[in-house]
PDB file of N, CA and C in Angstrom:
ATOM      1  N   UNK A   1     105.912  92.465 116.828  1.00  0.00           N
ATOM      2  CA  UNK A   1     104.909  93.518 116.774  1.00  0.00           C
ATOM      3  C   UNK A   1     104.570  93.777 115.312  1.00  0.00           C
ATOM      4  N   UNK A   2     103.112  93.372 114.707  1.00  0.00           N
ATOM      5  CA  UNK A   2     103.020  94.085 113.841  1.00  0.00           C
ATOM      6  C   UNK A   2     102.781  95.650 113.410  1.00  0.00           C
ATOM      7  N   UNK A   3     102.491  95.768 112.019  1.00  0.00           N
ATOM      8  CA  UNK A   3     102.555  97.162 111.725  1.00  0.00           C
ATOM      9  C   UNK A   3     101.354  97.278 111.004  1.00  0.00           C
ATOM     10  N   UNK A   4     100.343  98.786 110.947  1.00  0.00           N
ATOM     11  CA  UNK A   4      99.412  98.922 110.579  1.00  0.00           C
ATOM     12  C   UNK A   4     100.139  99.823 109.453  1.00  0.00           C
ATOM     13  N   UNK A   5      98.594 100.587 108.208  1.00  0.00           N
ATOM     14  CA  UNK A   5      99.022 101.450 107.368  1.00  0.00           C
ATOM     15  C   UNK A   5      99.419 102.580 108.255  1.00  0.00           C
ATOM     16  N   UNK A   6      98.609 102.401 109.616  1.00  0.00           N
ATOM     17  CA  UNK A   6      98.331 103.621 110.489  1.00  0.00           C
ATOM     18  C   UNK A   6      99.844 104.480 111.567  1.00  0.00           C
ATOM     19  N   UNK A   7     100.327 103.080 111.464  1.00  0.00           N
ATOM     20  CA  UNK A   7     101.447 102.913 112.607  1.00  0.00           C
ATOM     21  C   UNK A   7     102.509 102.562 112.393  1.00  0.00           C
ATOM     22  N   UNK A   8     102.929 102.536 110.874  1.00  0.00           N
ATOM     23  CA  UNK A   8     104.213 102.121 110.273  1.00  0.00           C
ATOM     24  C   UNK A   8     105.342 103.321 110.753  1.00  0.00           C
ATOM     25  N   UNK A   9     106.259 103.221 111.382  1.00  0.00           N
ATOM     26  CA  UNK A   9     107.735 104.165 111.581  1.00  0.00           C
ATOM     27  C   UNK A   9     108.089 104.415 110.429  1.00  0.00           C
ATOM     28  N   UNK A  10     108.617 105.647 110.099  1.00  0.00           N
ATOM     29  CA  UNK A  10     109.145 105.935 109.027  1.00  0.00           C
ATOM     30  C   UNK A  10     108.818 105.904 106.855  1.00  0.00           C
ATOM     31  N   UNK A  11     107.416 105.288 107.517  1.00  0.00           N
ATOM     32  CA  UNK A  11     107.067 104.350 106.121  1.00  0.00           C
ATOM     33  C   UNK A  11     105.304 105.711 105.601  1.00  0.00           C
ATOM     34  N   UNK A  12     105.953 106.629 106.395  1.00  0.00           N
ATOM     35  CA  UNK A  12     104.079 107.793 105.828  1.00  0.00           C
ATOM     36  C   UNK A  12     104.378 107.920 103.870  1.00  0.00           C
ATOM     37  N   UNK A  13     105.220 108.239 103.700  1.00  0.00           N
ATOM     38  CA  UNK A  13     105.375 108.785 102.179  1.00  0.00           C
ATOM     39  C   UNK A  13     105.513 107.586 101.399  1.00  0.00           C
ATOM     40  N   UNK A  14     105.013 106.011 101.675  1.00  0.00           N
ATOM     41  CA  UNK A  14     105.473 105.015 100.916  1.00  0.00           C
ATOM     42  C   UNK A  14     104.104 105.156 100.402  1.00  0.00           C
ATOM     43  N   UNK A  15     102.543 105.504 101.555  1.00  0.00           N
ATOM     44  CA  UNK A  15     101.183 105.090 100.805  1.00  0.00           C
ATOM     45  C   UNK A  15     101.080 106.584  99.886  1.00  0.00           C
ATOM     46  N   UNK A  16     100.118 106.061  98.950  1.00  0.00           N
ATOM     47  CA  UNK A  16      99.271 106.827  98.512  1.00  0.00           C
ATOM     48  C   UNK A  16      98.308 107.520  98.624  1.00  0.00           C
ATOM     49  N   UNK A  17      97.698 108.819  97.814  1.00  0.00           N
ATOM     50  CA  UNK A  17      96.588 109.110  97.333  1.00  0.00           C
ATOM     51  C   UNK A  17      96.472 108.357  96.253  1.00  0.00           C
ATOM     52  N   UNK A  18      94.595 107.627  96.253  1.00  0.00           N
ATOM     53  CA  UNK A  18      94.468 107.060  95.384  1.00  0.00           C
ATOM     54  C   UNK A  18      93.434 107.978  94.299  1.00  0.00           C
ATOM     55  N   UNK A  19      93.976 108.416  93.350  1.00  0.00           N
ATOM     56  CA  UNK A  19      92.692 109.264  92.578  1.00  0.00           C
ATOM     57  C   UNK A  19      91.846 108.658  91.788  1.00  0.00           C
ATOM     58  N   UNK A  20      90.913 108.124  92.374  1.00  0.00           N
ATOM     59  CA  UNK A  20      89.955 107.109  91.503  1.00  0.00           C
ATOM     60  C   UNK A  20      88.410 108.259  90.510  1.00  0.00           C
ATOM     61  N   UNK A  21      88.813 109.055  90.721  1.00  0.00           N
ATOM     62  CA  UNK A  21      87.704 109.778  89.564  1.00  0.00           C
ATOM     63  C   UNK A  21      88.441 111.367  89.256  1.00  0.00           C
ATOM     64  N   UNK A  22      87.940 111.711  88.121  1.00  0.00           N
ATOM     65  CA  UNK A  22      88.025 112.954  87.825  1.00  0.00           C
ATOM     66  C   UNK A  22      88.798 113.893  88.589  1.00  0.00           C
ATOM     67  N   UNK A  23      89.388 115.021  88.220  1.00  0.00           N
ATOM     68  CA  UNK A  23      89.787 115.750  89.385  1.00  0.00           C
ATOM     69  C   UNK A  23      90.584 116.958  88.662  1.00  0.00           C
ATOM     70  N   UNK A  24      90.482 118.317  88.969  1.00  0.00           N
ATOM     71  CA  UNK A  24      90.786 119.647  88.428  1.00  0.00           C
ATOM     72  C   UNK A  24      91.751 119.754  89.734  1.00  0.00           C
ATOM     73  N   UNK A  25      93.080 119.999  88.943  1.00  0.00           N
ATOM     74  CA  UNK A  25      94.208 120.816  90.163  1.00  0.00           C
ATOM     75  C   UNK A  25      94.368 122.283  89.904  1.00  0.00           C
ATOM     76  N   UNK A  26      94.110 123.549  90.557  1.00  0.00           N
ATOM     77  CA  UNK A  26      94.529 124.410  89.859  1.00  0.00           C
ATOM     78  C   UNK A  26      95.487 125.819  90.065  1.00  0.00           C
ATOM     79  N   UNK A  27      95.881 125.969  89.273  1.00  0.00           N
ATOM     80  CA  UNK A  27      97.318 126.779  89.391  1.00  0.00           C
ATOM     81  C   UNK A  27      96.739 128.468  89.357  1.00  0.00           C
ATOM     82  N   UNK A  28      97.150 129.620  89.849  1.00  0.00           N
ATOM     83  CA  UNK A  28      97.056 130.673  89.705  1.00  0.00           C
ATOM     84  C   UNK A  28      97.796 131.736  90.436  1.00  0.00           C
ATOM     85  N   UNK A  29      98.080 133.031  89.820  1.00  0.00           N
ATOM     86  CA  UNK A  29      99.106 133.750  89.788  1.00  0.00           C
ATOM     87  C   UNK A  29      99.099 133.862  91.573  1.00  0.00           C
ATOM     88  N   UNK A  30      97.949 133.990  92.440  1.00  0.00           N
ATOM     89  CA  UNK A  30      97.721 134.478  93.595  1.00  0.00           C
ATOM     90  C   UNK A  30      97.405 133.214  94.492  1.00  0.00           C
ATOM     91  N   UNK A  31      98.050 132.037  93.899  1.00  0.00           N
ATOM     92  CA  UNK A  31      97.768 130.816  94.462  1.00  0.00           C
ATOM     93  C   UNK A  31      99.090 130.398  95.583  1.00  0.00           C
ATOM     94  N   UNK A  32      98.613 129.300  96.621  1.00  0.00           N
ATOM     95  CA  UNK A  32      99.902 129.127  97.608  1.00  0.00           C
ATOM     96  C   UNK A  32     100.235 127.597  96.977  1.00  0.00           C
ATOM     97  N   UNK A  33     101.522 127.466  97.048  1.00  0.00           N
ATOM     98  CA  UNK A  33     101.849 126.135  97.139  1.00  0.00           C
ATOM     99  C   UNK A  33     101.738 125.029  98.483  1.00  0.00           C
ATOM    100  N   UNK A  34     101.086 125.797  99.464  1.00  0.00           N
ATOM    101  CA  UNK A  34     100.389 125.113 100.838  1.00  0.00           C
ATOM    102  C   UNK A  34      99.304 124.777 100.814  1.00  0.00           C
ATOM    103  N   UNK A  35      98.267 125.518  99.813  1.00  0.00           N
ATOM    104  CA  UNK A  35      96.892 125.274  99.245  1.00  0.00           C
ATOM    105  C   UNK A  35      96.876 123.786  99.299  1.00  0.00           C
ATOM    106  N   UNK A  36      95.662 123.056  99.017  1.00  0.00           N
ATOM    107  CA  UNK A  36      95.089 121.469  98.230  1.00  0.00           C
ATOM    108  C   UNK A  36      95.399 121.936  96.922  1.00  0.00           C
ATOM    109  N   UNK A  37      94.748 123.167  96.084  1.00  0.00           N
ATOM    110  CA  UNK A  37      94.951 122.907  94.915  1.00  0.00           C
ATOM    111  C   UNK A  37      93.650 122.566  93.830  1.00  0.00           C
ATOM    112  N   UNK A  38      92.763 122.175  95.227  1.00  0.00           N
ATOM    113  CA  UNK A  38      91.028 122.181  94.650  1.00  0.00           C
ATOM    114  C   UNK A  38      90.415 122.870  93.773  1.00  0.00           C
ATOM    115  N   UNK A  39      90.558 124.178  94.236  1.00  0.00           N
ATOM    116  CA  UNK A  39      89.653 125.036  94.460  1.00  0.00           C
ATOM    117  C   UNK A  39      90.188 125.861  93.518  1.00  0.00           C
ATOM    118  N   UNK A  40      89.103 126.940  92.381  1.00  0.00           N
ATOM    119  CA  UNK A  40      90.065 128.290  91.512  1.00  0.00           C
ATOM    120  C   UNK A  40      90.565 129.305  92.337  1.00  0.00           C
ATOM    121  N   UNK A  41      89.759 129.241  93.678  1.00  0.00           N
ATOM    122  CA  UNK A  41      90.052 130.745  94.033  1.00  0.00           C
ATOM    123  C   UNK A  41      90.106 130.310  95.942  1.00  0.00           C
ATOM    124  N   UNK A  42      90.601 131.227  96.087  1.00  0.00           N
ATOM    125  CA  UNK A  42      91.079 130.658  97.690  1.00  0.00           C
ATOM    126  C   UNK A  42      89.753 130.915  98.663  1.00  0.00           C
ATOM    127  N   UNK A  43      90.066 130.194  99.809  1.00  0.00           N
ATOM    128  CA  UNK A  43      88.667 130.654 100.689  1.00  0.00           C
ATOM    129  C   UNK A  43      89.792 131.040 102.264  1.00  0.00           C
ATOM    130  N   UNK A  44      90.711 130.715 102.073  1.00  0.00           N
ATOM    131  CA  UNK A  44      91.275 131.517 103.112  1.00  0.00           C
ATOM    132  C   UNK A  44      91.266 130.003 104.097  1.00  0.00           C
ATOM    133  N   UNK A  45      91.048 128.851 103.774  1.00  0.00           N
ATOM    134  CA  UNK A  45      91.361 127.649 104.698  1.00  0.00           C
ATOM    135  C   UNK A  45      92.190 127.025 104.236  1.00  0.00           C
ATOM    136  N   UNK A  46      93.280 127.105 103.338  1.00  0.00           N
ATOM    137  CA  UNK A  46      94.286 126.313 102.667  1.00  0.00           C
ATOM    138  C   UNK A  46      92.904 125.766 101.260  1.00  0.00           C
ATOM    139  N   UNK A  47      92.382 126.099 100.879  1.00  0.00           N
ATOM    140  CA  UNK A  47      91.573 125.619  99.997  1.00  0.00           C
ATOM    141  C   UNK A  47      91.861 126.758  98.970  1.00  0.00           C
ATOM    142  N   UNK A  48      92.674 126.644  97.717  1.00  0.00           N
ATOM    143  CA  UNK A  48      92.342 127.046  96.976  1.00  0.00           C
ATOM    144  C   UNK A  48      93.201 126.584  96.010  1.00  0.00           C
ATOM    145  N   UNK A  49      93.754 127.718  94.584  1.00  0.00           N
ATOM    146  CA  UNK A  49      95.230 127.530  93.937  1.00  0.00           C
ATOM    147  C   UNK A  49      96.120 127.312  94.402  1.00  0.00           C
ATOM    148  N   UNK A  50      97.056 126.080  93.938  1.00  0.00           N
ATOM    149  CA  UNK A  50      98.393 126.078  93.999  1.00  0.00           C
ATOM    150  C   UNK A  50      99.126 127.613  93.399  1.00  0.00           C
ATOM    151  N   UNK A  51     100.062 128.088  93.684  1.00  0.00           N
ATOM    152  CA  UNK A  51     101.424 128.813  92.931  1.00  0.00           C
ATOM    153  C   UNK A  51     101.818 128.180  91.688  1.00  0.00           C
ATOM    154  N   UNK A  52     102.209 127.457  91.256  1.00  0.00           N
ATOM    155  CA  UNK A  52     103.210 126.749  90.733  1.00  0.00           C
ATOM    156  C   UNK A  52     102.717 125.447  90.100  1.00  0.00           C
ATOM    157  N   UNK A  53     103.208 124.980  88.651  1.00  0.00           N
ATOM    158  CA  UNK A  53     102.537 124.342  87.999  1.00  0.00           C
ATOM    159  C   UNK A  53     103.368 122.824  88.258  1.00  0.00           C
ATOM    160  N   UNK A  54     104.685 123.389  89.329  1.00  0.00           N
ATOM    161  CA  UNK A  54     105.556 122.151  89.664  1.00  0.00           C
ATOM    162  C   UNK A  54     104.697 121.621  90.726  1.00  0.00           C
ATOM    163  N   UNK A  55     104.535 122.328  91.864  1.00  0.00           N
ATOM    164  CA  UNK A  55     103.379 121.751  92.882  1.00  0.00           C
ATOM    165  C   UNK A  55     102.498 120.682  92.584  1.00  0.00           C
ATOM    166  N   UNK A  56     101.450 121.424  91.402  1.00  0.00           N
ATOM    167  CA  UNK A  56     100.587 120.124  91.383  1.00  0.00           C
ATOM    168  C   UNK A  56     101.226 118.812  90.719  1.00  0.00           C
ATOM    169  N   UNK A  57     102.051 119.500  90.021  1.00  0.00           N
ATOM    170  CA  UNK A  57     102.853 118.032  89.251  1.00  0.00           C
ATOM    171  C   UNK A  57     103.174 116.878  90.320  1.00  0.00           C
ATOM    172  N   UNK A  58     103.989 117.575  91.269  1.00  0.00           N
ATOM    173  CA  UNK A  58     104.588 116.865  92.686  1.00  0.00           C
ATOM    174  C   UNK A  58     103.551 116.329  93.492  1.00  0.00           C
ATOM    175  N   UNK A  59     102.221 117.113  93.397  1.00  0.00           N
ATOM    176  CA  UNK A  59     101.034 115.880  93.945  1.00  0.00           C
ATOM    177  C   UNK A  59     100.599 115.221  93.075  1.00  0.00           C
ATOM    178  N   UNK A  60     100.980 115.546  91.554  1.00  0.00           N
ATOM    179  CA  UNK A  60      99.423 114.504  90.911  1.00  0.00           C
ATOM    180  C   UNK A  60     100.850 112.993  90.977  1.00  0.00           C
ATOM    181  N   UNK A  61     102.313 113.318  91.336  1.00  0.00           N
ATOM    182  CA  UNK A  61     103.188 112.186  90.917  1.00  0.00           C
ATOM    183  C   UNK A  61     103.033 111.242  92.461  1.00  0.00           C
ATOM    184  N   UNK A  62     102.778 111.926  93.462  1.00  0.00           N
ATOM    185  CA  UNK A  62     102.689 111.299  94.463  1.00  0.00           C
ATOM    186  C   UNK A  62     101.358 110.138  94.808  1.00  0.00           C
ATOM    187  N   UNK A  63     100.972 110.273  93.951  1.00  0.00           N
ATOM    188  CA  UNK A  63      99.528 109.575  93.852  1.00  0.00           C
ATOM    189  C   UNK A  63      99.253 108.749  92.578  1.00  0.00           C
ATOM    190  N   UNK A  64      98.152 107.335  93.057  1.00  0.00           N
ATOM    191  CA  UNK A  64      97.830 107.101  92.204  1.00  0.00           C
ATOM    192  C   UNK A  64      97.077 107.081  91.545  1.00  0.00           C
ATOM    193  N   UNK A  65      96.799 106.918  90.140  1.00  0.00           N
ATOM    194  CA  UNK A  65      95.602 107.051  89.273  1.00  0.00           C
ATOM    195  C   UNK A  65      94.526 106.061  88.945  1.00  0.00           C
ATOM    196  N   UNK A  66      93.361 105.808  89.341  1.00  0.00           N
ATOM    197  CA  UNK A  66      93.068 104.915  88.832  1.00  0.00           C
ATOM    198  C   UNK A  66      92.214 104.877  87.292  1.00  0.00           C
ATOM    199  N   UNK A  67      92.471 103.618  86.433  1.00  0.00           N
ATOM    200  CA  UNK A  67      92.408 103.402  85.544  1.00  0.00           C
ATOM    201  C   UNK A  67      91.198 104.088  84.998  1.00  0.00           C
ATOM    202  N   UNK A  68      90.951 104.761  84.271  1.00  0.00           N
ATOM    203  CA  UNK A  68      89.920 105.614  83.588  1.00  0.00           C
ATOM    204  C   UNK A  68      89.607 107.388  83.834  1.00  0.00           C
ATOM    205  N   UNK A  69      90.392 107.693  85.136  1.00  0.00           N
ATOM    206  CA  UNK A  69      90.452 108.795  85.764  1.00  0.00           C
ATOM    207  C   UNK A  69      90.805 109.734  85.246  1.00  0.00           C
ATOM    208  N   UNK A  70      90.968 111.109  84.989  1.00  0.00           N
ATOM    209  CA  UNK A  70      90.899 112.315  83.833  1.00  0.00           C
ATOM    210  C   UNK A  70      91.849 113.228  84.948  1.00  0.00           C
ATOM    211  N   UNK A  71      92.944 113.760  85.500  1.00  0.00           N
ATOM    212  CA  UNK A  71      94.005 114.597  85.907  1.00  0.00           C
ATOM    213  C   UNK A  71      93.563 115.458  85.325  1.00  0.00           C
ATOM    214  N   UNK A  72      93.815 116.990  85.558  1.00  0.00           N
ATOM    215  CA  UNK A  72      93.983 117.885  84.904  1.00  0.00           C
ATOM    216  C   UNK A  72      94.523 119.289  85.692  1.00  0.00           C
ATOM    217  N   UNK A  73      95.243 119.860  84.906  1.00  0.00           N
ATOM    218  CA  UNK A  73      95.831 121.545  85.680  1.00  0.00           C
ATOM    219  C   UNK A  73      95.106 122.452  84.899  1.00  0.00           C
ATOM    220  N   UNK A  74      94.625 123.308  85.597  1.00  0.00           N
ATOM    221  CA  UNK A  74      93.863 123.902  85.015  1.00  0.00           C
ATOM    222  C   UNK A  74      94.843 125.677  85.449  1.00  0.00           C
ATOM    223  N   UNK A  75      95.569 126.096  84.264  1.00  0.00           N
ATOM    224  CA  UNK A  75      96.388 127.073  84.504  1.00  0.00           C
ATOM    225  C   UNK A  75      95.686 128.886  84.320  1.00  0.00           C
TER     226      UNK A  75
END
C-alpha cells in the first residue's frame, strides 16, 4: 500500500509550511497563542496576534523559507 502526503500514519508534523513570499507574524499584549498570528488585531476567528514572541518563533521554525522571502515579528 502506498502512502500519500495526504494519508501518511503518523508522519503530519514531518511536511511543511512553505513560506515562499513576504510575511508579518504578529505578537501583542492581548494576543492568543491559538491565533494564525496574521493579523495586528483580532477579529474574533482565531485571526489575529499571537501572545508570545516564542509562538511565532515555533511557527516561523516549523516551516520553510523560501529563498528571497522577508519573516518578520512585528512586536
Amino acid at each position: 500500500m502506498g502512502y500519500s502526503a495526504i494519508n501518511v500514519p503518523g508522519e503530519a508534523e514531518a511536511f511543511q509550511k512553505v513560506i515562499s513570499g513576504d510575511i508579518i507574524y504578529y505578537v501583542r499584549r492581548d494576543g492568543l497563542d491559538t491565533n494564525t498570528g496574521l493579523a495586528a488585531s483580532s477579529s474574533g476567528s482565531g485571526v489575529g496576534p499571537f501572545l508570545t514572541v516564542n509562538k511565532a518563533i515555533q511557527v516561523i521554525n516549523k516551516s520553510s523559507i523560501a529563498p528571497g522571502a522577508t519573516v518578520t515579528i512585528d512586536i
